[in-house]
Protein backbone atom coordinates (compact mmCIF):
# COMPACT_ATOMS: atom_id res chain seq x y z
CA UNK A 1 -88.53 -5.84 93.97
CA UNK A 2 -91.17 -4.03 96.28
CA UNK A 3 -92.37 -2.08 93.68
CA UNK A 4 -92.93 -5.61 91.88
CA UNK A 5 -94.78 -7.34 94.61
CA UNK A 6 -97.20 -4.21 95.34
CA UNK A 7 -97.83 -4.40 91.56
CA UNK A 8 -98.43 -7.87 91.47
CA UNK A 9 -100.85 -8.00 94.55
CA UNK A 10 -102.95 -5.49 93.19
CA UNK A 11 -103.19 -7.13 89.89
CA UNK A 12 -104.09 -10.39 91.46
CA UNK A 13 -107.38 -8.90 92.33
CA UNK A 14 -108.66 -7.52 88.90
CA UNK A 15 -110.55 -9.55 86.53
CA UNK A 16 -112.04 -12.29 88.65
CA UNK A 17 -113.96 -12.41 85.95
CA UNK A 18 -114.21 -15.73 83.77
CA UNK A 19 -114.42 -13.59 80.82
CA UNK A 20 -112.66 -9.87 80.68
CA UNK A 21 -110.36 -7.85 78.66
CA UNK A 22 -107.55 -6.25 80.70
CA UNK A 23 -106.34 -2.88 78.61
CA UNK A 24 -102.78 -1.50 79.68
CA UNK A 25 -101.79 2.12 78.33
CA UNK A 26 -98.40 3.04 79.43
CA UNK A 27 -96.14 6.03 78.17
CA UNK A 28 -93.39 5.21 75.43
CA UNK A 29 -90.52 3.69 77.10
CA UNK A 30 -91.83 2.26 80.05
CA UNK A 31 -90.40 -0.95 80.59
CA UNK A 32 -92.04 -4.41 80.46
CA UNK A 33 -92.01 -4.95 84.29
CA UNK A 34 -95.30 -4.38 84.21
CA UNK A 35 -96.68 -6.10 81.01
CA UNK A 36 -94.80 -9.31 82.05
CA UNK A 37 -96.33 -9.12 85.48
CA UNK A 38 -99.54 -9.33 83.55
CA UNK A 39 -98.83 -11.73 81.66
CA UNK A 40 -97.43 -14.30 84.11
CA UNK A 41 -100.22 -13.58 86.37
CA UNK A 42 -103.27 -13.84 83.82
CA UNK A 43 -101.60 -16.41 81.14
CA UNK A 44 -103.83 -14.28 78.44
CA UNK A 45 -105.08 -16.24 75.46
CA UNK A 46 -103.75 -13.59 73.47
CA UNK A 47 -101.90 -9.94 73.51
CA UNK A 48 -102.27 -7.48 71.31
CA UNK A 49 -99.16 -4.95 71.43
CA UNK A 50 -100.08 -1.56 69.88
CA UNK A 51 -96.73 -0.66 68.64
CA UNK A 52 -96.86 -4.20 66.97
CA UNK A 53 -99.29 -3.02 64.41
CA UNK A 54 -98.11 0.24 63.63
CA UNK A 55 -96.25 0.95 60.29
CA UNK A 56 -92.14 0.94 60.80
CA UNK A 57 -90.33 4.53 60.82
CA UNK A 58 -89.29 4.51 57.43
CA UNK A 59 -92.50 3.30 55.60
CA UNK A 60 -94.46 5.80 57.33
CA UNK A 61 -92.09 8.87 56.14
CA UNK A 62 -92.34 6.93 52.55
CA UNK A 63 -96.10 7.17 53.23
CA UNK A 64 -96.19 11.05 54.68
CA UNK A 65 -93.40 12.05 51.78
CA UNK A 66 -95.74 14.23 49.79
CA UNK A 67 -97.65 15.60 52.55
């Protein structure tokens, strides 16, 4: 819970912007602690998840096959 309230006081000071893009890069398997934080604090018009538009497992091994 601490770690959760110093997180969200320090994001509660970015982008007092009108208009701004906020970009997150976290390591694989880092929870989403932090992007929900985000997202209740700056109700975003939109997200854009990188592993969301990345090919699944097995089509990219169909893909890579004969390489």
């Amino acid at each position: 819970m601490y770690r959760q309230n110093r997180n969200k006081k320090y994001l509660e000071n970015l982008g007092q912007e009108e208009n701004y893009c906020l970009t997150v890069d976290c390591y694989p398997g880092v929870d989403d602690e932090i992007f929900d934080l985000i997202k209740e604090i700056y109700k975003p018009d939109f997200v854009i998840k990188s592993e969301d538009v990345f090919y699944e497992k097995d089509e990219l091994n169909k893909m890579m096959k004969p390489f």
